[in-house]
C-alpha atoms as a PDB file:
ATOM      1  CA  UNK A   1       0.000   0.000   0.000  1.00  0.00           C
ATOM      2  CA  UNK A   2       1.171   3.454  -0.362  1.00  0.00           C
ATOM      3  CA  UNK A   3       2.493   6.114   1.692  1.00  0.00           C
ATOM      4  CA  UNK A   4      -0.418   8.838   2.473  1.00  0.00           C
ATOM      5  CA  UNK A   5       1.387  12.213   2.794  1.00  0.00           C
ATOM      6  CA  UNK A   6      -0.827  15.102   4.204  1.00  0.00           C
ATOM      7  CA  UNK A   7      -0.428  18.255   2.914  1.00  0.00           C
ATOM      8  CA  UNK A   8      -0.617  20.689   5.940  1.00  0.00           C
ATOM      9  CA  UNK A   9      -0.904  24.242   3.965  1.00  0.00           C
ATOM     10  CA  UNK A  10      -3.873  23.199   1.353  1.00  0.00           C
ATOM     11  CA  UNK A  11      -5.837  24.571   3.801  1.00  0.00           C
ATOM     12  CA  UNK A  12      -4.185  27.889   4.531  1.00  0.00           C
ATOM     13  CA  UNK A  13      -3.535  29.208   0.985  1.00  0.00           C
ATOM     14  CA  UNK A  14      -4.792  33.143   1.233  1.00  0.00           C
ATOM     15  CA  UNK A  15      -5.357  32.865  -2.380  1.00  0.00           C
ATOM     16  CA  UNK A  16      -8.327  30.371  -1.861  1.00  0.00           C
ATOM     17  CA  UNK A  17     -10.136  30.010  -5.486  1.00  0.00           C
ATOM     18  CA  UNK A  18     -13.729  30.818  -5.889  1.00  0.00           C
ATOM     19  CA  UNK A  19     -16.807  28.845  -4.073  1.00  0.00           C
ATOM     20  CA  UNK A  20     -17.034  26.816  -7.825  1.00  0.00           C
ATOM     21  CA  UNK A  21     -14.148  25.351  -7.485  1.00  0.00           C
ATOM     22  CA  UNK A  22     -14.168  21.492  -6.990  1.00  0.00           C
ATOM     23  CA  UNK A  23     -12.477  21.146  -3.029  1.00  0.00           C
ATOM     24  CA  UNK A  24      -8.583  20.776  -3.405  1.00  0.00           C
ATOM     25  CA  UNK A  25      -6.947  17.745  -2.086  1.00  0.00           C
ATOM     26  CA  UNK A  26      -5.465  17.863   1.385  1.00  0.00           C
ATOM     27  CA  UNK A  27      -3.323  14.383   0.835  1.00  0.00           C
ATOM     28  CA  UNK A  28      -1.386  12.365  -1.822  1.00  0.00           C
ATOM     29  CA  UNK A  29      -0.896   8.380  -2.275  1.00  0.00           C
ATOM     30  CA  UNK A  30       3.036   8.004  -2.904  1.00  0.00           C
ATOM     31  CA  UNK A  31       3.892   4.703  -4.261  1.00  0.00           C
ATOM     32  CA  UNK A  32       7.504   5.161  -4.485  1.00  0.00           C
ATOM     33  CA  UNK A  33       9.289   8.169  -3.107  1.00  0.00           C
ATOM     34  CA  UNK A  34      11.853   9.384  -5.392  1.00  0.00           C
ATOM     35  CA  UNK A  35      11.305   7.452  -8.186  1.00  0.00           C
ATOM     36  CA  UNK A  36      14.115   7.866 -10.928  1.00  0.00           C
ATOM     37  CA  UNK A  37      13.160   4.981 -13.391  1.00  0.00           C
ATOM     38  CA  UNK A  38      13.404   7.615 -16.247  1.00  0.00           C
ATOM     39  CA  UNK A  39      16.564  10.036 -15.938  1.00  0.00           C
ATOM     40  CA  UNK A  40      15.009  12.911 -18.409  1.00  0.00           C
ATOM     41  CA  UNK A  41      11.702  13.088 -16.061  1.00  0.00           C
ATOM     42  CA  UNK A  42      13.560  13.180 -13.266  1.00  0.00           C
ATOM     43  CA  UNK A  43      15.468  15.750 -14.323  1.00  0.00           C
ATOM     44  CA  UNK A  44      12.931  17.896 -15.279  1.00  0.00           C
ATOM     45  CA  UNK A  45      10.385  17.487 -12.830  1.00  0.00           C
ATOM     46  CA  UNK A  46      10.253  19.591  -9.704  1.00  0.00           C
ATOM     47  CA  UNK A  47       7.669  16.972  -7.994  1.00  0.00           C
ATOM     48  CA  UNK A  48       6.592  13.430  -8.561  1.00  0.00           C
ATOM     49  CA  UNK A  49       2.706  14.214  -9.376  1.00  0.00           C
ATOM     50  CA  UNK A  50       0.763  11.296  -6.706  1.00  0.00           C
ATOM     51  CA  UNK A  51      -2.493   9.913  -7.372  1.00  0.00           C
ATOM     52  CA  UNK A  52      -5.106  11.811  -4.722  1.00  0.00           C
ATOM     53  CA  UNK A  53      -8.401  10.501  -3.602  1.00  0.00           C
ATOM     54  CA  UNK A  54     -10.429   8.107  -2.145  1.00  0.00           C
ATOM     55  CA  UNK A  55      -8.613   4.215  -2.021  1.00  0.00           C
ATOM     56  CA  UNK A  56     -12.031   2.604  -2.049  1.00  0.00           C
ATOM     57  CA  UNK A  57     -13.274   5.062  -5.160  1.00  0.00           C
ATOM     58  CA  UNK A  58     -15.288   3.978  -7.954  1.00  0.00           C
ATOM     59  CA  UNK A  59     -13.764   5.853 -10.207  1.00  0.00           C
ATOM     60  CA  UNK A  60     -10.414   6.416 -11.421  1.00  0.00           C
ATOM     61  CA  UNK A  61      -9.268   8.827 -13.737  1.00  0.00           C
ATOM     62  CA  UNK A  62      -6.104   8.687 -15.796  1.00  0.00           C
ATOM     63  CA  UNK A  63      -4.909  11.468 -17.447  1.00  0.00           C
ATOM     64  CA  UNK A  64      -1.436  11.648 -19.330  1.00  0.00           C
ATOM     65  CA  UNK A  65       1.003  13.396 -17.439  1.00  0.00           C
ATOM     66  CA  UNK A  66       1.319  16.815 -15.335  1.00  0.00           C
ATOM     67  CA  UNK A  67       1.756  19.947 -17.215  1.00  0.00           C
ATOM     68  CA  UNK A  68       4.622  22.480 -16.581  1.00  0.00           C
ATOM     69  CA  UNK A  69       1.787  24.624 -14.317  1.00  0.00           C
ATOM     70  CA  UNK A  70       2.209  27.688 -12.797  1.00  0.00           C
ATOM     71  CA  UNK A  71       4.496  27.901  -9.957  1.00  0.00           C
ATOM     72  CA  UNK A  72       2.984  31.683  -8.870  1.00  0.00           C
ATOM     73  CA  UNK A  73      -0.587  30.535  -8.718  1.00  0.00           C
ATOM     74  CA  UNK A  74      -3.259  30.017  -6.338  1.00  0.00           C
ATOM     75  CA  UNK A  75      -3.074  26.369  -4.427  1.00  0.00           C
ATOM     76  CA  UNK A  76      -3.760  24.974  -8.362  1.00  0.00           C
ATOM     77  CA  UNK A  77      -0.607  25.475  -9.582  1.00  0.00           C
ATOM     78  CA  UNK A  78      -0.496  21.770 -11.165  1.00  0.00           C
ATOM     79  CA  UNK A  79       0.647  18.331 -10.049  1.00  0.00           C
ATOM     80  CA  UNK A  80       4.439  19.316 -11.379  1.00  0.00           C
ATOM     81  CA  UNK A  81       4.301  21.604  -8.248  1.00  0.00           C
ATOM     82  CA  UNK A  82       1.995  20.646  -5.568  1.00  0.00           C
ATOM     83  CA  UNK A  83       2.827  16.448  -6.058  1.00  0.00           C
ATOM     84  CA  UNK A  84      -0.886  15.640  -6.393  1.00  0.00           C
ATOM     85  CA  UNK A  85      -2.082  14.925  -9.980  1.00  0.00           C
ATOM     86  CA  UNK A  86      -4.748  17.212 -11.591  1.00  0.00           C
ATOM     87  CA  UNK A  87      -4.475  20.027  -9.591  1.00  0.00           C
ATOM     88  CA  UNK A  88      -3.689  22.431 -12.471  1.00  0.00           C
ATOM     89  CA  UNK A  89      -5.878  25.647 -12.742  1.00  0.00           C
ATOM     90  CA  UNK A  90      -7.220  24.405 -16.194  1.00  0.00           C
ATOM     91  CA  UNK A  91      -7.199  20.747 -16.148  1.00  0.00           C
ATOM     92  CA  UNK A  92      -7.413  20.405 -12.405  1.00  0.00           C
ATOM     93  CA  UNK A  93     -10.484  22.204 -11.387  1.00  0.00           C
ATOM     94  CA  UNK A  94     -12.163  21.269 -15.077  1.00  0.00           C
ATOM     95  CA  UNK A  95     -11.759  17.591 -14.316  1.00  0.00           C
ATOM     96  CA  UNK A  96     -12.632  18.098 -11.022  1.00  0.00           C
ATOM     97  CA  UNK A  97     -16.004  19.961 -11.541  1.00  0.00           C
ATOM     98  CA  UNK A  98     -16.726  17.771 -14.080  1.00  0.00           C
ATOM     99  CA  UNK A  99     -17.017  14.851 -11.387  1.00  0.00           C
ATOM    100  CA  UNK A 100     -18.682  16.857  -8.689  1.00  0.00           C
ATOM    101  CA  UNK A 101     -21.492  17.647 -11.359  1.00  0.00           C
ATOM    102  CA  UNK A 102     -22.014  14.382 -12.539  1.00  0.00           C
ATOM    103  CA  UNK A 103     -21.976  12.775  -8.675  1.00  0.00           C
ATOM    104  CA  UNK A 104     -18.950  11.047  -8.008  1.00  0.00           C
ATOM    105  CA  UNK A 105     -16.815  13.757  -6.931  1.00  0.00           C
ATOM    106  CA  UNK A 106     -16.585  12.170  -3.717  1.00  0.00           C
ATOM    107  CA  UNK A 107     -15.898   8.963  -5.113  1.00  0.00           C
ATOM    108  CA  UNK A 108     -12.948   9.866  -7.933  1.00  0.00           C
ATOM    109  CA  UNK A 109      -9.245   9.073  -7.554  1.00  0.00           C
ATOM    110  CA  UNK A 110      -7.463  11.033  -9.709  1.00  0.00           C
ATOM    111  CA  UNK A 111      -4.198   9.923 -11.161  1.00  0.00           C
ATOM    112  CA  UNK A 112      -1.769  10.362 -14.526  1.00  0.00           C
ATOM    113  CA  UNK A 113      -0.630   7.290 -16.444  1.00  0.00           C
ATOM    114  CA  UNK A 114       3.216   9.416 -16.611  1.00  0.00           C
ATOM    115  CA  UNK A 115       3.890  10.799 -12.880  1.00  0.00           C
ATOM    116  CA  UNK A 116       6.622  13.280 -13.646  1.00  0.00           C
ATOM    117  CA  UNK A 117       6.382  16.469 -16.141  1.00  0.00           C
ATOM    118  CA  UNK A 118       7.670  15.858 -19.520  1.00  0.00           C
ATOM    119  CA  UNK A 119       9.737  18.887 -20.422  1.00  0.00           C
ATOM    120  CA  UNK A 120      10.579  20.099 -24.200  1.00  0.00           C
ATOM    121  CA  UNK A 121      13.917  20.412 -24.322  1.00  0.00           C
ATOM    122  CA  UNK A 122      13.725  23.185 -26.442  1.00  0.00           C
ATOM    123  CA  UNK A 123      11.714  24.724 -24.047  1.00  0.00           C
ATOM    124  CA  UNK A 124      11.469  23.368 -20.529  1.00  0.00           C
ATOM    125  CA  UNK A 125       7.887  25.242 -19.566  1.00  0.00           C
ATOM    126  CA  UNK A 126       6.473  23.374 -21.785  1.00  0.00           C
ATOM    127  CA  UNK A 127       5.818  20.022 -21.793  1.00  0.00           C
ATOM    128  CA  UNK A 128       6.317  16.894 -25.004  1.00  0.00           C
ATOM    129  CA  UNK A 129       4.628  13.530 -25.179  1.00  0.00           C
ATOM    130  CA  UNK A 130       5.884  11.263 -22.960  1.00  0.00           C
ATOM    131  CA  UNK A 131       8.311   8.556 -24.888  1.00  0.00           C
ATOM    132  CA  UNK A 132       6.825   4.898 -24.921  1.00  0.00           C
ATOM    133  CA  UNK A 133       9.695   3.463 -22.783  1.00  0.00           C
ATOM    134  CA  UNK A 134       8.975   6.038 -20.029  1.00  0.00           C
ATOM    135  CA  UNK A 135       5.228   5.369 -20.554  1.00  0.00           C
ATOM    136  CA  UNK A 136       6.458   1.808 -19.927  1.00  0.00           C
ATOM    137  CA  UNK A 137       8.615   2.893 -17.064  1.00  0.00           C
ATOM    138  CA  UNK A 138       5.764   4.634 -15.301  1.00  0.00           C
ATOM    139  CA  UNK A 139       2.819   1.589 -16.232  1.00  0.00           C
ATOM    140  CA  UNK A 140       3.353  -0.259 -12.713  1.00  0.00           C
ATOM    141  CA  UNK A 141       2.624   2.893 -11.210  1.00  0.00           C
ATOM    142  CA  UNK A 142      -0.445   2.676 -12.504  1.00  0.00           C
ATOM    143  CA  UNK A 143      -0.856  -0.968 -12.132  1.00  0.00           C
ATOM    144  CA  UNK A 144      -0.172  -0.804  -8.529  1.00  0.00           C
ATOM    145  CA  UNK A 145      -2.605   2.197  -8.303  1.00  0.00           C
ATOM    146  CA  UNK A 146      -5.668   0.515  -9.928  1.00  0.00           C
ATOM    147  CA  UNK A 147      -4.801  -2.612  -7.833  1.00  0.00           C
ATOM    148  CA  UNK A 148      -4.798  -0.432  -4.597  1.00  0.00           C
ATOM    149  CA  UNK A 149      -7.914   1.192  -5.563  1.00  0.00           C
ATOM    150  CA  UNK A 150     -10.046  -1.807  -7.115  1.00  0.00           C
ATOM    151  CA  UNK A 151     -11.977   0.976  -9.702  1.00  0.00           C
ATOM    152  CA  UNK A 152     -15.467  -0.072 -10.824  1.00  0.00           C
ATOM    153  CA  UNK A 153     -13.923   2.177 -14.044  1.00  0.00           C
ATOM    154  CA  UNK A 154     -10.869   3.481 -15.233  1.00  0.00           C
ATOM    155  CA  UNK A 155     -11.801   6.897 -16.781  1.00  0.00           C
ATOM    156  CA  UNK A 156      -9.053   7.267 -18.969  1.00  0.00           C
ATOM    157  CA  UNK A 157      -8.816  11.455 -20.226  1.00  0.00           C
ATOM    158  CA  UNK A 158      -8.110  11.630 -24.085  1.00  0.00           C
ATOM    159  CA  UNK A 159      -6.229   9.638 -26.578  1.00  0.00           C
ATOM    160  CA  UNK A 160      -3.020   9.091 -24.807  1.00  0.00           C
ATOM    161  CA  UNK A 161      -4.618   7.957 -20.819  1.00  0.00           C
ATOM    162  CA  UNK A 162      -6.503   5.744 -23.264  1.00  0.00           C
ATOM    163  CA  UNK A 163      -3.513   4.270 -25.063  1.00  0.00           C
ATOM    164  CA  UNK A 164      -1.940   3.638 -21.746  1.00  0.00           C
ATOM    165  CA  UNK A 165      -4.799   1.864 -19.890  1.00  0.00           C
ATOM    166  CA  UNK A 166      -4.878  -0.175 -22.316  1.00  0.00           C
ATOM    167  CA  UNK A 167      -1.491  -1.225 -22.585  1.00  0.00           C
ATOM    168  CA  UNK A 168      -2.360  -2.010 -19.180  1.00  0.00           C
ATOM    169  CA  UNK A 169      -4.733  -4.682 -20.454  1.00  0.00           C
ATOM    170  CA  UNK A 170      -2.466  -5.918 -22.947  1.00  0.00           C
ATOM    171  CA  UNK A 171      -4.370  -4.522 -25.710  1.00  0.00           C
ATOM    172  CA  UNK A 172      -3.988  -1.657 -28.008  1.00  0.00           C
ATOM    173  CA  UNK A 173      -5.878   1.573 -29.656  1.00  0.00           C
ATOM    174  CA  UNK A 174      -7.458   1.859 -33.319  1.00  0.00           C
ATOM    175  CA  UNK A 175      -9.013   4.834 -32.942  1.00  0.00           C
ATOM    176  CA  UNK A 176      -9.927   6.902 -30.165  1.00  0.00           C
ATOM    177  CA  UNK A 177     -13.080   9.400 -30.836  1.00  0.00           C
ATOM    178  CA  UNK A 178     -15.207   6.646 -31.935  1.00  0.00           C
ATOM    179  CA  UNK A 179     -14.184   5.156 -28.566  1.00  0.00           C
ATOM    180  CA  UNK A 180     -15.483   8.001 -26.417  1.00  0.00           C
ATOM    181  CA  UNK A 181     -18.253   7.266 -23.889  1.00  0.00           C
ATOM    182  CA  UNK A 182     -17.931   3.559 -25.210  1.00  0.00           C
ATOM    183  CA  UNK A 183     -17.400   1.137 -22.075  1.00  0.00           C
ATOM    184  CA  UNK A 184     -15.022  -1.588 -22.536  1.00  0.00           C
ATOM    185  CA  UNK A 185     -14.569  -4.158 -20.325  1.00  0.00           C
ATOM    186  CA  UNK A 186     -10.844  -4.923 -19.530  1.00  0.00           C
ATOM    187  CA  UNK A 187     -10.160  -8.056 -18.074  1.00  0.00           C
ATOM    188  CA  UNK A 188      -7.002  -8.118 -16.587  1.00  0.00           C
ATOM    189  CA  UNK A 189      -7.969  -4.449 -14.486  1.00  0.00           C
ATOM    190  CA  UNK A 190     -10.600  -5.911 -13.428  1.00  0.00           C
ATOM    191  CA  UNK A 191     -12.725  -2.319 -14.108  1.00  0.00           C
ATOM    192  CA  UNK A 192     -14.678  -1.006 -17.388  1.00  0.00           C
ATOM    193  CA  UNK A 193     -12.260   1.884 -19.368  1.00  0.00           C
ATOM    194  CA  UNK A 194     -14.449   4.536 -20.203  1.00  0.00           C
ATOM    195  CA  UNK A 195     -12.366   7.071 -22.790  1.00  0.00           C
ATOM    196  CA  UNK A 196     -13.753  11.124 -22.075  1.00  0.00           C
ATOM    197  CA  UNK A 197     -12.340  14.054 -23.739  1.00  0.00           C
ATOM    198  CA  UNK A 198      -8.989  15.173 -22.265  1.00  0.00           C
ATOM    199  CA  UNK A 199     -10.646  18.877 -19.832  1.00  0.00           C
ATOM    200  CA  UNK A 200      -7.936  20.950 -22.475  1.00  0.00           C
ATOM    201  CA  UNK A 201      -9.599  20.273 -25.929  1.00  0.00           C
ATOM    202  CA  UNK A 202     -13.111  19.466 -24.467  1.00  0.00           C
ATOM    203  CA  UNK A 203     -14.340  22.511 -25.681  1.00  0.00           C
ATOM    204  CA  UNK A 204     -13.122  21.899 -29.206  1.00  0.00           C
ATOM    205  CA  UNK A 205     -14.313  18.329 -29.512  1.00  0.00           C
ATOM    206  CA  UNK A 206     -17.702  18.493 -27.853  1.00  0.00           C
ATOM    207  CA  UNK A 207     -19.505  19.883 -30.211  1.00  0.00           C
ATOM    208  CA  UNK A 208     -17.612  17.476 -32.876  1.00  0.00           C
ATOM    209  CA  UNK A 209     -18.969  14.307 -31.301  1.00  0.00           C
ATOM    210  CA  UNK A 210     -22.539  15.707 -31.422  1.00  0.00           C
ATOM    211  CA  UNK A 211     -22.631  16.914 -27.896  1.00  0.00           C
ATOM    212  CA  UNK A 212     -23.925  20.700 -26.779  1.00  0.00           C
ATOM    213  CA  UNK A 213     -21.968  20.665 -23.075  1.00  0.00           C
ATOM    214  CA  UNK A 214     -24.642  19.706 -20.946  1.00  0.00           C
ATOM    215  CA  UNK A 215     -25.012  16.719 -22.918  1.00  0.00           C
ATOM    216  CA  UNK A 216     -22.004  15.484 -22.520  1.00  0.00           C
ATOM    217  CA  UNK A 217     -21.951  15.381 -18.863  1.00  0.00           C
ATOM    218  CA  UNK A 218     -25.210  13.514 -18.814  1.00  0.00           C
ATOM    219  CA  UNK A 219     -24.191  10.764 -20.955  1.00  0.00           C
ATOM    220  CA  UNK A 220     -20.788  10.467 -18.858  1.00  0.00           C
ATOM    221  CA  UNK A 221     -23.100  10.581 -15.789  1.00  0.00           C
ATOM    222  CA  UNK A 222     -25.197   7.450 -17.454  1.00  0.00           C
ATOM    223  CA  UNK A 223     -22.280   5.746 -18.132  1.00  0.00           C
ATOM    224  CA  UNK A 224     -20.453   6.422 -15.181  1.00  0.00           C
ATOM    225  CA  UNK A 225     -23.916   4.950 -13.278  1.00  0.00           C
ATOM    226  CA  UNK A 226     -24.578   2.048 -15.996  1.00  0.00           C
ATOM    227  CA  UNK A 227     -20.950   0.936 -15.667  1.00  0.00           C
ATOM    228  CA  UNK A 228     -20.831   1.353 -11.687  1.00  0.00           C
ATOM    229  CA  UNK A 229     -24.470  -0.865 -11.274  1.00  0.00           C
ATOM    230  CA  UNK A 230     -23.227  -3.655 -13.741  1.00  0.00           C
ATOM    231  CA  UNK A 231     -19.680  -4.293 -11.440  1.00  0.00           C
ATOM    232  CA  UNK A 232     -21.580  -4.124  -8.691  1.00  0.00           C
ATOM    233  CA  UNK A 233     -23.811  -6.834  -9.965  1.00  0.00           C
ATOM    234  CA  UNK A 234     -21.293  -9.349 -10.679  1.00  0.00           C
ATOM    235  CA  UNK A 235     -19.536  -8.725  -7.758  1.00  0.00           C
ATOM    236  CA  UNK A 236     -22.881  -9.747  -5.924  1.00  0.00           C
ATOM    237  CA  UNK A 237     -23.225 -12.554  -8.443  1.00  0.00           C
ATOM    238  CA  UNK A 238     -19.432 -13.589  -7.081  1.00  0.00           C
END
């Protein structure tokens, strides 16, 4: 199991964001302190960005790795910074909401399939893909955290979370906006993988897929509920 590590000043930020803001995280679930599995990322980061939430959540969501962020913000100032994944000002509190609105923001552990910020070498506030070996490097991570957890789904944010989880299963991605709100049972995570728009090109794709906002979060809602009832039912069936 992993280390929890409290973070004592979440609450005493001056800069407290607005009453719509989703409630920040007050603790992180470190699975290996220190981890320098990939050299570049370790170089690079300034903190390994933790999985935060409930252990015994329904949900987890993947994204793909921190962002640079913004070391002068608020308490948001992303995962790169404060050690707990999606807690960006963008990302973050989009994500966030998103899961408060729809019900389960109580009941969300929020997590990135790459821990540690992938810097551009050209320019180091910005951030590259991830290379496959350190998505490979980082995948027990992951593992371990979807193991610790027991998800009734793995809500894997935008193409990349997606291509991860499912290298996860031992399986691989054809396409991914087709695959968007689709449930697919994965076997060896023992969870459905439901693919959702990554929060930063939501606004783009939405209305692409068909979807006016509102939409959108009531079909993730119904399959965030349809996917939750059927693992409960076999695991009553069990």
């Amino acid at each position: 199991m992993p280390a929890a590590n409290p973070d004592s000043n979440s609450s005493s930020d001056p800069d407290a964001a607005n009453s719509d803001d989703p409630e920040f995280p007050d603790s992180r679930h470190v699975f290996e302190a220190n981890c320098t599995r990939c050299q570049a990322l370790s170089e690079s980061r300034e903190c390994i960005s933790w999985g935060t939430g409930s252990l015994d959540a329904s949900v987890l969501v993947v994204g793909e790795a921190p962002g640079h962020g913004h070391p002068d913000a608020d308490r948001w100032r992303g995962g790169n910074w404060t050690g707990k994944a999606y807690t960006s000002r963008h990302s973050g509190r989009r994500i966030r909401r998103m899961l408060d609105r729809v019900g389960y923001g109580d009941d969300a552990y929020y997590t990135n399939a790459v821990k540690c910020f992938p810097a551009d070498p050209e320019d180091p506030s910005t951030n590259r893909e991830p290379t496959p070996e350190e998505r490979a490097n980082c995948r027990p991570h992951l593992i371990a955290e979807i193991d610790a957890v027991d998800p009734a789904v793995v809500l894997a944010t935008g193409k990349h979370a997606t291509k991860t989880a499912l290298a996860a299963a031992d399986r691989e991605l054809d396409g991914f906006l087709e695959t968007v709100l689709d449930p697919l049972r994965c076997a060896p995570l023992d969870a459905w993988l439901v693919p959702i728009l990554h929060p930063s090109y939501q606004d783009v794709w939405i209305g692409r897929l068909g979807f006016e906002p509102d939409e959108y979060l009531d079909a993730l809602r119904e399959t965030l509920d349809e996917c939750c009832r059927s693992d409960q039912d076999n695991s009553t069936r069990e």
